[in-house]
Protein backbone atom coordinates (compact mmCIF):
# COMPACT_ATOMS: atom_id res chain seq x y z
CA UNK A 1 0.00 0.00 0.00
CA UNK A 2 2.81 2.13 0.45
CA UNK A 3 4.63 1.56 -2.18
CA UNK A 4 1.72 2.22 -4.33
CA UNK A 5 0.66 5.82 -3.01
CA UNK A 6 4.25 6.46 -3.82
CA UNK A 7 3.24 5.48 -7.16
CA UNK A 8 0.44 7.38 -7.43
CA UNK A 9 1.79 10.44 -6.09
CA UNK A 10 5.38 10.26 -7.95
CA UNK A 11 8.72 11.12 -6.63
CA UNK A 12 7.88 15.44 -5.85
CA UNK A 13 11.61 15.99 -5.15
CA UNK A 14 10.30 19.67 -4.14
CA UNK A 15 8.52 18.12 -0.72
CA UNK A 16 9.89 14.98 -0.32
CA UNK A 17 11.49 16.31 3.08
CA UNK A 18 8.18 18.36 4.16
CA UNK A 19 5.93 15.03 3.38
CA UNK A 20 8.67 13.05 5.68
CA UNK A 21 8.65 15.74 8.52
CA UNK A 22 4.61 15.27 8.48
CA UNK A 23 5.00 11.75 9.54
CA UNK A 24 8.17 11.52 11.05
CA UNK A 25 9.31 14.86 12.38
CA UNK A 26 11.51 14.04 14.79
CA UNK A 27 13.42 11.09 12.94
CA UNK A 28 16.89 11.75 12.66
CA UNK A 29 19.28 12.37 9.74
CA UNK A 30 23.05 11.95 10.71
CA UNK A 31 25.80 12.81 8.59
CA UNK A 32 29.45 11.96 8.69
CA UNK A 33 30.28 15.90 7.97
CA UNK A 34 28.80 19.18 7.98
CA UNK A 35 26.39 20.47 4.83
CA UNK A 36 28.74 23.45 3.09
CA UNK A 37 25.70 25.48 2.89
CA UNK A 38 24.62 25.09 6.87
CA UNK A 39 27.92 24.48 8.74
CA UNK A 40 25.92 25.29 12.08
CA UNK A 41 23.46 22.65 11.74
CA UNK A 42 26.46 20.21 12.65
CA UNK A 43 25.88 16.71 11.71
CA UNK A 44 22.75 15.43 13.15
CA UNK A 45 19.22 17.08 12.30
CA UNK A 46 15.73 16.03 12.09
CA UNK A 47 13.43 15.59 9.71
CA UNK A 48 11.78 18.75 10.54
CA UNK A 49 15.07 20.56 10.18
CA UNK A 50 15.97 19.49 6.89
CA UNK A 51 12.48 20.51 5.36
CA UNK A 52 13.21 23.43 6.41
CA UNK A 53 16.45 24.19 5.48
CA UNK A 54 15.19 22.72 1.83
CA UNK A 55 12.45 25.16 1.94
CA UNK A 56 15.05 28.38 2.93
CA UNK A 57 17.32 27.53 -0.14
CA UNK A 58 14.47 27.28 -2.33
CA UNK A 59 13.52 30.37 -1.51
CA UNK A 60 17.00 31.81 -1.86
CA UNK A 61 17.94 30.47 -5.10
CA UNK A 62 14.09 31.82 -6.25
CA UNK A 63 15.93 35.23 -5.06
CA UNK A 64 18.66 34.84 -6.93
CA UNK A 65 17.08 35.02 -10.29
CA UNK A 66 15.87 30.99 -10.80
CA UNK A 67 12.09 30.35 -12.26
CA UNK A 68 9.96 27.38 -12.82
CA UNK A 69 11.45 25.10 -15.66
CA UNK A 70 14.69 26.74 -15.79
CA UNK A 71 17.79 24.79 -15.40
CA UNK A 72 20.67 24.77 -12.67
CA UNK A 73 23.44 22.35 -12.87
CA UNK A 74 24.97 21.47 -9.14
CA UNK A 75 28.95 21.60 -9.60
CA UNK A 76 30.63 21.59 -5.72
CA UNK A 77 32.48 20.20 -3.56
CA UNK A 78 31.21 16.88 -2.20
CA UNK A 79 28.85 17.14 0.64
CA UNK A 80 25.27 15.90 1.38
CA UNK A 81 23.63 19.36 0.40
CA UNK A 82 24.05 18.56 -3.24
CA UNK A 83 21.41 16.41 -2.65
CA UNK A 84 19.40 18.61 -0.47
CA UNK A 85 20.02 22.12 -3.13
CA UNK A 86 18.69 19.46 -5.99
CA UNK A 87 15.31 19.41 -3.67
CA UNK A 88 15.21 23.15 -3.33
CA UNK A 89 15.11 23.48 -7.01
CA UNK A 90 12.59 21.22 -8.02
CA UNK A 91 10.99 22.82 -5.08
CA UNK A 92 10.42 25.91 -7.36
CA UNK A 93 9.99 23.79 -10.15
CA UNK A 94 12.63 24.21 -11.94
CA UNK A 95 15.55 21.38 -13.05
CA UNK A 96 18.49 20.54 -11.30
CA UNK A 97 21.72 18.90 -13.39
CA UNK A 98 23.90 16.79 -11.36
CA UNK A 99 27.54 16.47 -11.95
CA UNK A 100 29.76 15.07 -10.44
CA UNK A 101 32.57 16.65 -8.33
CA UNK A 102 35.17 14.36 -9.58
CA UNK A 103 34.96 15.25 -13.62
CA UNK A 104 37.43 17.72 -14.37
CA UNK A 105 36.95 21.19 -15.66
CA UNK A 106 36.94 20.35 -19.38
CA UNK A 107 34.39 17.94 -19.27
CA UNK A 108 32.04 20.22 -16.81
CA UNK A 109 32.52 23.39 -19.51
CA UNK A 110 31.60 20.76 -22.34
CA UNK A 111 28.45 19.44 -20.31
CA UNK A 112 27.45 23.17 -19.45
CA UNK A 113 27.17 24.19 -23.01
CA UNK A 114 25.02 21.24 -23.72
CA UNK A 115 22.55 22.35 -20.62
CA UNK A 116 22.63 25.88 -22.76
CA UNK A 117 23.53 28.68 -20.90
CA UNK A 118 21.94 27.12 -16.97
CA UNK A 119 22.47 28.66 -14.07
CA UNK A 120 25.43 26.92 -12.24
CA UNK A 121 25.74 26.19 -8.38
CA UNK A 122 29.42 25.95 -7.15
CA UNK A 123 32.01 27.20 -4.85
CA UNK A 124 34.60 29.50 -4.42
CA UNK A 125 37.12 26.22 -4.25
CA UNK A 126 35.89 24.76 -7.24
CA UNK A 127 35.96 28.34 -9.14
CA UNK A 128 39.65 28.75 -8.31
CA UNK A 129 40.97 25.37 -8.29
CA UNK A 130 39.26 23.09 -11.18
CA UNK A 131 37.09 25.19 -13.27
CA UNK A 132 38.33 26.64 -16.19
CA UNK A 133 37.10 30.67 -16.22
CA UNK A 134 35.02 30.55 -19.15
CA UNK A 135 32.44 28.40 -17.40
CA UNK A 136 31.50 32.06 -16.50
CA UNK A 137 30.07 32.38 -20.23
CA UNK A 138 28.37 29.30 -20.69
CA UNK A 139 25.98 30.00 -17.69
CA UNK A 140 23.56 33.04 -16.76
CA UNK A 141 24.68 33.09 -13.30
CA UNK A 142 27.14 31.72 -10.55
CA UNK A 143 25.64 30.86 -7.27
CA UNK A 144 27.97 30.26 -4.58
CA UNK A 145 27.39 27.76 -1.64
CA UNK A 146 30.24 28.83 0.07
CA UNK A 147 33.59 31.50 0.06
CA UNK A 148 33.44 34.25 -2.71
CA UNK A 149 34.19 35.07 -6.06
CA UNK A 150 33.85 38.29 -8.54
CA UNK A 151 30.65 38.56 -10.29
CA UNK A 152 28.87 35.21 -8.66
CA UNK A 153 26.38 35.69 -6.01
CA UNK A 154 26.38 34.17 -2.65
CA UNK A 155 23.52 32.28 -1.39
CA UNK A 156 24.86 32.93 1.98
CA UNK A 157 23.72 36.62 1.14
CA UNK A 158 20.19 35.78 0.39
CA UNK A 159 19.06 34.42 3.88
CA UNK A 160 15.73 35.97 5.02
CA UNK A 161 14.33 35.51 1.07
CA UNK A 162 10.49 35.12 1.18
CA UNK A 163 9.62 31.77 0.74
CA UNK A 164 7.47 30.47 -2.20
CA UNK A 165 4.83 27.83 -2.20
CA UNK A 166 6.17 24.63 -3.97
CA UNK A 167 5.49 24.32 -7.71
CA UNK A 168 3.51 21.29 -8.96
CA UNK A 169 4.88 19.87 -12.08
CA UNK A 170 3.15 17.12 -14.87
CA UNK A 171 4.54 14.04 -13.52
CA UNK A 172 6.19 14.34 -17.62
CA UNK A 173 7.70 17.28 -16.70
CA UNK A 174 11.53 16.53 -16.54
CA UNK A 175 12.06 16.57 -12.35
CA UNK A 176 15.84 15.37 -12.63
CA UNK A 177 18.98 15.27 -14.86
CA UNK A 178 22.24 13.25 -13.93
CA UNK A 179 25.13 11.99 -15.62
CA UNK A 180 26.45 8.42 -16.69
CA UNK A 181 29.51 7.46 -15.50
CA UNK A 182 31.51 8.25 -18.41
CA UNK A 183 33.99 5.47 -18.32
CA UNK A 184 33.61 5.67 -22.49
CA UNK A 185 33.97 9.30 -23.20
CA UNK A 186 32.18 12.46 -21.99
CA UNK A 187 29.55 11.68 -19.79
CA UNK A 188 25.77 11.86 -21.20
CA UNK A 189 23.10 13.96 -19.39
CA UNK A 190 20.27 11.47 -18.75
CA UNK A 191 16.48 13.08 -18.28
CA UNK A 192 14.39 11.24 -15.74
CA UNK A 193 10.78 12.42 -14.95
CA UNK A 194 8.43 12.19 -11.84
CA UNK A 195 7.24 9.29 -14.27
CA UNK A 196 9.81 7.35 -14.78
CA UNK A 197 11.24 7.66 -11.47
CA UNK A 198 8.40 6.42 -9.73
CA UNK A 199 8.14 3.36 -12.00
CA UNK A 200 11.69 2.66 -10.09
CA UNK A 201 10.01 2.65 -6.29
CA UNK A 202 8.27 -0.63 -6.71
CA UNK A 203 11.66 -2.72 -7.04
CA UNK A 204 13.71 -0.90 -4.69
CA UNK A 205 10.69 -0.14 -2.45
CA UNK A 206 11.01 -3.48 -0.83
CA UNK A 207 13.94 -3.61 0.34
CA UNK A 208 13.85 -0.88 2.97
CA UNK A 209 10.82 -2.41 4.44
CA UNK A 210 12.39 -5.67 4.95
CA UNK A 211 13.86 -3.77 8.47
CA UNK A 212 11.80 -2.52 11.42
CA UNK A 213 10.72 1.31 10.77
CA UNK A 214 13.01 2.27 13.95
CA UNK A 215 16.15 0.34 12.18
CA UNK A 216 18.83 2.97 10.66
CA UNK A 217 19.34 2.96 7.05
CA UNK A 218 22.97 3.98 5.75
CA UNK A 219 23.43 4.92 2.84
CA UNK A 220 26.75 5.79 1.06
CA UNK A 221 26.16 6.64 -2.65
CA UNK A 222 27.06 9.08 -5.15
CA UNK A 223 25.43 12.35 -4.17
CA UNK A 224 24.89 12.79 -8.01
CA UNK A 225 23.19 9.20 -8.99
CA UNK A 226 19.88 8.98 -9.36
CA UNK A 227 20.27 5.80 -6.68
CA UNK A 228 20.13 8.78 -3.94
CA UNK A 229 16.67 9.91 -5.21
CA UNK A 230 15.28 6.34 -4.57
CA UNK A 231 17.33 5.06 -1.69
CA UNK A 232 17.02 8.33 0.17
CA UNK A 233 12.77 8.83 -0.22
CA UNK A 234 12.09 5.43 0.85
CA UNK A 235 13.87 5.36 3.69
CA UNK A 236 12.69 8.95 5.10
CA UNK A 237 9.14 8.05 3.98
CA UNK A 238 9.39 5.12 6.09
CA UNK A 239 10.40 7.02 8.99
CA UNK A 240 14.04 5.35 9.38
CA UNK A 241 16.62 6.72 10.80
CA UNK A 242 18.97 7.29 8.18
CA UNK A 243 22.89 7.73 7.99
CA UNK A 244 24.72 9.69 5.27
CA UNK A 245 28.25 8.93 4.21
CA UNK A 246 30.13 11.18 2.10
CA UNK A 247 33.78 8.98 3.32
CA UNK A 248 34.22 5.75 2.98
CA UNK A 249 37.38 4.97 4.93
CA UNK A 250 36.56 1.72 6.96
CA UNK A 251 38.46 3.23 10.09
CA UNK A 252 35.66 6.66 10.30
CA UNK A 253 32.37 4.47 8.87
CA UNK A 254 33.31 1.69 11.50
CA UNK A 255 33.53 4.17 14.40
CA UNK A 256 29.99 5.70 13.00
CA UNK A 257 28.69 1.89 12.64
CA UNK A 258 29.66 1.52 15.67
CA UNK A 259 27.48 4.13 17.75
CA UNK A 260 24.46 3.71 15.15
CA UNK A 261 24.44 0.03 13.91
CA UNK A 262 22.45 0.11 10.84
CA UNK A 263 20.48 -2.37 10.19
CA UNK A 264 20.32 -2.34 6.21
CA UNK A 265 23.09 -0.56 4.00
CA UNK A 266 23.07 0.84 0.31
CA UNK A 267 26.58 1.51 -1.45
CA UNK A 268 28.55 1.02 -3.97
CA UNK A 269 29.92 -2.46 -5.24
CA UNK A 270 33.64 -0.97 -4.58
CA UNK A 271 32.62 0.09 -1.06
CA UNK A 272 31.57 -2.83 -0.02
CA UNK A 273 34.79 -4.22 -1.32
CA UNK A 274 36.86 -1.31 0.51
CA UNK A 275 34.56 -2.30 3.59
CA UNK A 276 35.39 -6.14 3.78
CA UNK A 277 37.89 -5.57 6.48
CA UNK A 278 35.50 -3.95 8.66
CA UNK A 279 34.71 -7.78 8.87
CA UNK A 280 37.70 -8.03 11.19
CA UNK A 281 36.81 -4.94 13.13
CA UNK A 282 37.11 -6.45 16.74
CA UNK A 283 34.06 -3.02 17.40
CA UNK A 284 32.06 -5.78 14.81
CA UNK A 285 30.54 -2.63 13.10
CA UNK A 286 28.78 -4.58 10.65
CA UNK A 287 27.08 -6.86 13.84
CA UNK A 288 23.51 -5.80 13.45
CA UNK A 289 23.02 -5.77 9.39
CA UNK A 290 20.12 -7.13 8.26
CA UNK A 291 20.59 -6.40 4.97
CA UNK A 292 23.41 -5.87 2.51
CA UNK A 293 22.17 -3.81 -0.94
CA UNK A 294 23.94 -3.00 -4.26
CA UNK A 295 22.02 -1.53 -7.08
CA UNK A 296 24.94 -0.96 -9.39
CA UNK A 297 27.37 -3.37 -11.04
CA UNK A 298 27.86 -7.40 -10.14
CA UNK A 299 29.73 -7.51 -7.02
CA UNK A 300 32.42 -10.25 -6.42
CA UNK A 301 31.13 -13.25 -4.34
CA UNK A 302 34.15 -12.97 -1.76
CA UNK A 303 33.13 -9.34 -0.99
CA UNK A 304 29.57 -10.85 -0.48
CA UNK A 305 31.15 -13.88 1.60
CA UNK A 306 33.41 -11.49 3.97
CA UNK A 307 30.07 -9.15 4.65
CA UNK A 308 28.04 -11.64 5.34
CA UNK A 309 30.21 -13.23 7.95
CA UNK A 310 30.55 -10.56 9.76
CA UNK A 311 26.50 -9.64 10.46
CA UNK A 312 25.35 -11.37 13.38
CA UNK A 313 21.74 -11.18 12.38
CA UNK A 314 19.98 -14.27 11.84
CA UNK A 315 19.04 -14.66 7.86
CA UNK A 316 21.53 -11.68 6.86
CA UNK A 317 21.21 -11.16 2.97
CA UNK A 318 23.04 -9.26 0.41
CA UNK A 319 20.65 -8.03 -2.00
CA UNK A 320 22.14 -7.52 -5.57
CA UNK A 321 20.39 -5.43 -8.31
CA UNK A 322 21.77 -5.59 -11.91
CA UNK A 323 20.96 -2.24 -13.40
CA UNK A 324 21.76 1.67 -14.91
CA UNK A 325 21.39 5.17 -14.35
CA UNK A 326 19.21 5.07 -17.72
CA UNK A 327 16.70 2.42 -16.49
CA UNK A 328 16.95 1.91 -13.05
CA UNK A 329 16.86 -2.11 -11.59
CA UNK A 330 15.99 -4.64 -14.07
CA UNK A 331 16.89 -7.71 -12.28
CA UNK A 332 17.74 -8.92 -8.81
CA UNK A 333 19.38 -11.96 -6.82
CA UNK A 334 19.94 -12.78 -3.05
CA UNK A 335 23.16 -14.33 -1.80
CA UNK A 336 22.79 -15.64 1.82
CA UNK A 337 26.05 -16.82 4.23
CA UNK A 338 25.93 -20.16 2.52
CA UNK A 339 26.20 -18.91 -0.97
CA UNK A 340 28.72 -16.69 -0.47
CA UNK A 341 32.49 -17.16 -1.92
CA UNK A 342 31.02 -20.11 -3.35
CA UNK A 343 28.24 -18.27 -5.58
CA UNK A 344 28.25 -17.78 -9.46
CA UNK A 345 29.39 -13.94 -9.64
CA UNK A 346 28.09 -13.43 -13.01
CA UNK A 347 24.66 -14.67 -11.93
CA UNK A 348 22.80 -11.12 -12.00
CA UNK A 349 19.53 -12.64 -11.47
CA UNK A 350 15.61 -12.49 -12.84
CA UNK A 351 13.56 -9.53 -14.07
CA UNK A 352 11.20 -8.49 -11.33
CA UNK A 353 7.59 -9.86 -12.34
CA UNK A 354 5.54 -6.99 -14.09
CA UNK A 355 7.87 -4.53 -13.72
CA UNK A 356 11.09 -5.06 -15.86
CA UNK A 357 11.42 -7.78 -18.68
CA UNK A 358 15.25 -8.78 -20.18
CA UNK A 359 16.42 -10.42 -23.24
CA UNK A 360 19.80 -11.56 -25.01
CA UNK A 361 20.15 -10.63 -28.63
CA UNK A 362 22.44 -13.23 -30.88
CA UNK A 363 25.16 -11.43 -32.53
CA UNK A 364 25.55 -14.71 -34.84
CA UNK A 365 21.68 -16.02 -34.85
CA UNK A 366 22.07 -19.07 -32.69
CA UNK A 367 21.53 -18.82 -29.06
CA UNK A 368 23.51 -16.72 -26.90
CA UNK A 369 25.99 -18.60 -24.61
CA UNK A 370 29.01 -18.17 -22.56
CA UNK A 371 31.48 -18.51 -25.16
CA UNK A 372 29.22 -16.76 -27.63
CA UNK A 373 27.22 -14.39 -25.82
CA UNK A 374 24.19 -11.62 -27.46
CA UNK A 375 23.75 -8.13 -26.63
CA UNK A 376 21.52 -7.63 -22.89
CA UNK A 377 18.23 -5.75 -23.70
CA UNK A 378 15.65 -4.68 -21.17
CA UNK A 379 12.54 -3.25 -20.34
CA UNK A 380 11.46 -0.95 -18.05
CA UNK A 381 8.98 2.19 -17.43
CA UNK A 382 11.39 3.47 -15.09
CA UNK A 383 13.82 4.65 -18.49
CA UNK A 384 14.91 7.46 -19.22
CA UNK A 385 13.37 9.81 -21.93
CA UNK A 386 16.21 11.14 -23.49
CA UNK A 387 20.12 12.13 -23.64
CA UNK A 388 20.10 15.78 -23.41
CA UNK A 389 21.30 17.54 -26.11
CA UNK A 390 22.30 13.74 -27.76
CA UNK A 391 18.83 12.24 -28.03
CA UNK A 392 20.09 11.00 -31.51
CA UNK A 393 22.78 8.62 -29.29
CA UNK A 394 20.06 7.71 -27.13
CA UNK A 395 17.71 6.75 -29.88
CA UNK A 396 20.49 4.34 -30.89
CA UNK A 397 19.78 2.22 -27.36
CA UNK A 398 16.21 1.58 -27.94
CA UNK A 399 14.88 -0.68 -30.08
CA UNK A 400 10.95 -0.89 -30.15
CA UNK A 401 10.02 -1.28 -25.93
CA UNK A 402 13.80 -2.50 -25.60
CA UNK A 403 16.75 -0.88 -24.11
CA UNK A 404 20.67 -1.79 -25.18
CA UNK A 405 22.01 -1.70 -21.99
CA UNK A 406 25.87 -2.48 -23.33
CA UNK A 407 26.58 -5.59 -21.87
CA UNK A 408 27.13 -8.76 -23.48
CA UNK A 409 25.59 -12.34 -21.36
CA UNK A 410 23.51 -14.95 -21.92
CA UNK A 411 20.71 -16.30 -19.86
CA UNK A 412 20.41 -20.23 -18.26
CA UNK A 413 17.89 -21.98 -19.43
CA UNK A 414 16.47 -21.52 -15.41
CA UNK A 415 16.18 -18.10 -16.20
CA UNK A 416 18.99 -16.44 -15.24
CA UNK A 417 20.83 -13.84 -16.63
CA UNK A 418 24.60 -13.78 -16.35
CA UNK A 419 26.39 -10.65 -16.67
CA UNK A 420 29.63 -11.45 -19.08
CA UNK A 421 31.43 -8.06 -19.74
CA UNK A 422 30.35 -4.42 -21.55
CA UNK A 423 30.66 -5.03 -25.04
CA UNK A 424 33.29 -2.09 -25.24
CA UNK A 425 35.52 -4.13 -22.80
CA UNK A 426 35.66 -7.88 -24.56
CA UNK A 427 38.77 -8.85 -25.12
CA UNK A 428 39.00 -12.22 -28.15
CA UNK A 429 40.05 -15.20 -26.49
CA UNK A 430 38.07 -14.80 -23.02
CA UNK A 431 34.66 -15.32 -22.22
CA UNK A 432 34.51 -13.12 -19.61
CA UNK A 433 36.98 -10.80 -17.98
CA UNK A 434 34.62 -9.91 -14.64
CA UNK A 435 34.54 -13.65 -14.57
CA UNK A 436 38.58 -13.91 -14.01
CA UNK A 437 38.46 -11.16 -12.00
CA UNK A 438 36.30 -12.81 -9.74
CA UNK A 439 38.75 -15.97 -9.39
CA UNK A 440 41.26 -13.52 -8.50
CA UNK A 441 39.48 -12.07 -5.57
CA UNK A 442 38.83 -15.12 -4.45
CA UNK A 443 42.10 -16.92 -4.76
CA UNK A 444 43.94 -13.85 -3.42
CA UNK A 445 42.32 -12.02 -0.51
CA UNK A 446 45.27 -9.22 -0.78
CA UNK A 447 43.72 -7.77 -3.77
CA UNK A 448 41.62 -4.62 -3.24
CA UNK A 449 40.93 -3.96 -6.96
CA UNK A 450 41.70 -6.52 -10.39
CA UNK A 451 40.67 -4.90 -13.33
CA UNK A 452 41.84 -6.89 -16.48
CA UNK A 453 42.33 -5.08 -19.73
CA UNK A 454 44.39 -5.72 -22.97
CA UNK A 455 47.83 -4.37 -23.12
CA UNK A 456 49.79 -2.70 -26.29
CA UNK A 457 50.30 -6.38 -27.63
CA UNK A 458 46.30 -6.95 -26.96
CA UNK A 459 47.03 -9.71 -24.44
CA UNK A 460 44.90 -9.16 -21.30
CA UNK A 461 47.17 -7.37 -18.79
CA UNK A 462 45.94 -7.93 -15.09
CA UNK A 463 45.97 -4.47 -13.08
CA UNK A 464 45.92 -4.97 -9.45
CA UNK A 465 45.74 -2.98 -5.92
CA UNK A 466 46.96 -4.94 -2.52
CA UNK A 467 45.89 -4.31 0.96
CA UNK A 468 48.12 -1.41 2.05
CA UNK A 469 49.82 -1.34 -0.90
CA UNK A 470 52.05 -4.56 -0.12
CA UNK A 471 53.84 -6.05 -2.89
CA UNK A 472 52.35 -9.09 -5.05
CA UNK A 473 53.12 -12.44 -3.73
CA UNK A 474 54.53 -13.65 -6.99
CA UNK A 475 54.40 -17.40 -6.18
CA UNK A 476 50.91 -16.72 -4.82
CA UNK A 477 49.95 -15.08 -8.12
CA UNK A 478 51.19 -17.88 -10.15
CA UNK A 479 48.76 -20.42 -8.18
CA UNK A 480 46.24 -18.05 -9.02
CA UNK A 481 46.71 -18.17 -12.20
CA UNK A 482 47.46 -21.62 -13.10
CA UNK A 483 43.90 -22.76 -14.84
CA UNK A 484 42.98 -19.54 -16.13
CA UNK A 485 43.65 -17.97 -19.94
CA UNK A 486 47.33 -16.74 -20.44
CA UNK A 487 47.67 -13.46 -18.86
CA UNK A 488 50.42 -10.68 -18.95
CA UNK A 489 52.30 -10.12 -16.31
CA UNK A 490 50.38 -8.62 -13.64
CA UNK A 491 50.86 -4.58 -13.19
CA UNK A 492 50.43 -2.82 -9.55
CA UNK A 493 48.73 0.07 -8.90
CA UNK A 494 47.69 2.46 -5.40
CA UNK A 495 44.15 2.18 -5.31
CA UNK A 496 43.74 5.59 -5.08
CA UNK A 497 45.48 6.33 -8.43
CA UNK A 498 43.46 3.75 -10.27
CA UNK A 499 41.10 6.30 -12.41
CA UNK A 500 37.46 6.40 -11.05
CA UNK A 501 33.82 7.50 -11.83
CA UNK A 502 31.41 9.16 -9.75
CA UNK A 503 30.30 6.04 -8.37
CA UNK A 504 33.83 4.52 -7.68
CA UNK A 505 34.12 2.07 -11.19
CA UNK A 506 37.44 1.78 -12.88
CA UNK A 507 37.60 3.54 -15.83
CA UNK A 508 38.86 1.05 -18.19
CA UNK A 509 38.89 1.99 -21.08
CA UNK A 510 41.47 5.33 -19.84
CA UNK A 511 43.14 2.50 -18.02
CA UNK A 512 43.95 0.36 -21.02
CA UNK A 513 44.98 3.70 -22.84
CA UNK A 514 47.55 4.75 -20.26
CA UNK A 515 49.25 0.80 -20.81
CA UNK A 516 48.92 1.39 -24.02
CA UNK A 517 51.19 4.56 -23.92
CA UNK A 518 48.28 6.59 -25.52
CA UNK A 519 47.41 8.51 -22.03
């Protein structure tokens, strides 16, 4: 019943926080740092509190110049009230742009010119340390969150602003625009409605009322992905106390876990993996989860094993979603303590019943298989209607109902769908490179990050991060390595230096360029 008066009512970005105040006004959010644009709040408010602070900036950035349907693109340093200033401008109806804080300065100037001319919402350390200066002519107006800068305006100077009622927008009307994670090229600007963000509730819905109401929720995901704007609704709606993470060091979320056990968490695949040795935590931060969820990319079944372990819940589950910014969650799987390390990693799962549908094209018109696997294709009312300013590329991903979702698998004849590779990153001679990858982890619990890719020669070079940074165990690699398909020599990197998207992937394809000399 919940789930469908969320339906019914779509996602209203504008008074999500007012709507969870109403029924929950004292439930807490807690933060693991202060909000830029309300350092004094500190990092522990209410419900209440943050509906109104949504409300204030609203009404400031109304001030400032912004009307109904207009666009402003969010560009600052990372902190919790990007999420919160996307709220305050649907509240007044008009469209927020996401990007990241990690893209660099060329690739923000090339996104703002294809948002034409929005008004842009940034900082005074941003302005003078990554943007280039003629982001000042591809927007009408700078809006500062924090510091100061010649010619912007600073919201700090707009406290006291009248506040306006909150628009109401066609559930059509475009309500949010992020970016994809841009491990190709340029990122695209993806346009998701009230529509087609609701159609995304019903899958995801569930999961956050698999824990008591009074259970917290953490949740450490991209500030930017349109994973916040489903994760975070459900669990205020539902009156959970909910935990935001902007770090993901194990040693500050385990002291945090610590003093409010959660009992479900939402993050990215290569947090949990970051977070597997807060399964030797001797504080057992990860004591009390219930439930374990990833709504991303396949995760590797020792990173599932390890989490698992560690919960001292009875029936703990890690929940995996196989999905994309574009369409939301198609499919879904459980892993439980006893199919853990053990588990078929490229197992994504089953479409959810009357919500998402999945097929496998044939590239060579017999049935898709491991060693010969078709192009993934999906369903789903929660997609995206358009790239913006590209809606030619993003008429090239739909075919009919169906959605190219640029992966490459095949599907058992149970059902399932296995998750091979992106097409973009097959390399001739392997079936499947996340499959190796996944032997690795296993075989190896040093590794903090395999990512194979094809070297100058175009044999698949292994690149690998340790624990700490310790060197490889060469005889231990070779063991490792024994049964699988000739590999290069394996090549060490920090983890830190590996190149990353907004939602912690390895960029492989800029990866395999820099081996190849050509970055």
């Amino acid at each position: 019943m919940f789930l469908q008066r969320i339906a019914n009512k779509g996602i209203r970005l504008g008074t999500l926080f007012d709507r969870a105040a109403a029924k929950h006004p004292a439930s807490p959010l807690i933060l693991d740092h202060e909000l830029d644009i309300a350092p004094e709040r500190g990092r522990r408010l209410t419900l209440t509190e943050v509906a109104a602070l949504v409300d204030d900036f609203a009404s400031r950035l109304w001030a400032a110049g912004v009307r109904t349907g207009e666009r402003v693109v969010i560009h600052k340093t990372n902190g919790f009230d990007i999420t919160l200033l996307a709220c305050s401008t649907a509240r007044i109806g008009a469209v927020p742009v996401l990007l990241s804080p990690k893209l660099d300065g060329a690739t923000v100037a090339e996104l703002l010119r294809r948002v034409d001319m929005p008004f842009l919402v940034t900082d005074q350390a941003k302005l003078e340390h990554d943007l280039p200066a003629e982001v000042s002519g591809l927007t009408r107006e700078l809006l500062l969150t924090s510091g100061s800068h010649e010619g912007a305006i600073e919201l700090a100077s707009l406290a006291g602003s009248p506040r306006t009622a909150p628009a109401r927008m066609s559930p059509d009307h475009p309500t949010l625009i992020t970016h994809t994670s841009g491990t190709t090229g340029v990122p695209k600007l993806a346009v998701h409605t009230g529509r087609t963000f609701q159609a995304r509730y019903r899958p995801q819905g569930t999961v956050a009322r698999l824990v008591g109401a009074n259970e917290p929720v953490a949740i450490h995901v991209s500030f930017v992905h349109s994973r916040m704007f489903t994760a975070l609704p459900i669990a205020v709606l539902q009156g959970h106390p909910v935990l935001i993470l902007r770090d993901d060091d194990p040693r500050t979320v385990g002291e945090l876990f610590g003093k409010v056990p959660p009992g479900l968490i939402e993050a990215h695949p290569n947090t949990f993996m970051r977070w597997e040795e807060l399964a030797e935590d001797p504080r057992a931060p990860l004591a009390k989860v219930k439930y374990f969820s990833s709504t991303f990319d396949a995760i590797h079944p020792r990173t599932v094993h390890r989490l698992l372990n560690a919960s001292r819940r009875s029936g703990a589950t890690f929940i995996q979603m196989y999905g994309q910014s574009e369409v939301g969650p198609i499919a879904g799987r459980t892993y439980s303590p006893r199919r853990g390390a053990e588990a078929e990693g490229r197992c994504v799962g089953r479409p959810f019943p009357g919500m998402t549908a999945v097929r496998v094209v044939s590239r060579d018109g017999k049935a898709p298989t491991k060693s010969s696997p078709g192009f993934i294709e999906v369903k789903s009312d929660g997609r995206i209607v358009t790239y913006l300013g590209e809606h030619g590329r993003w008429e090239k991903q739909v075919n009919d109902d169906w959605w190219r979702m640029g992966d490459v698998g095949y599907r058992t004849k149970w059902g399932c769908l296995h998750l091979l590779d992106r097409e973009v990153d097959e390399i001739p001679g392997i079936d499947s490179t996340l499959e190796i990858e996944d032997k690795l982890f296993g075989r190896l619990p040093e590794l903090t990050e395999a990512i194979i890719v094809p070297g100058p020669d175009g044999r698949p070079v292994p690149v690998v991060a340790t624990r700490d940074d310790r060197p490889l165990d060469p005889v231990a690699w070779k063991s490792a390595v024994a049964d699988l398909p000739v590999l290069a020599e394996p090549v060490q990197w920090r983890l830190e230096d590996l190149p990353q998207t907004a939602t912690t992937k390895i960029k492989r394809l800029e990866l395999q360029k820099h081996l190849q000399g050509q970055g």
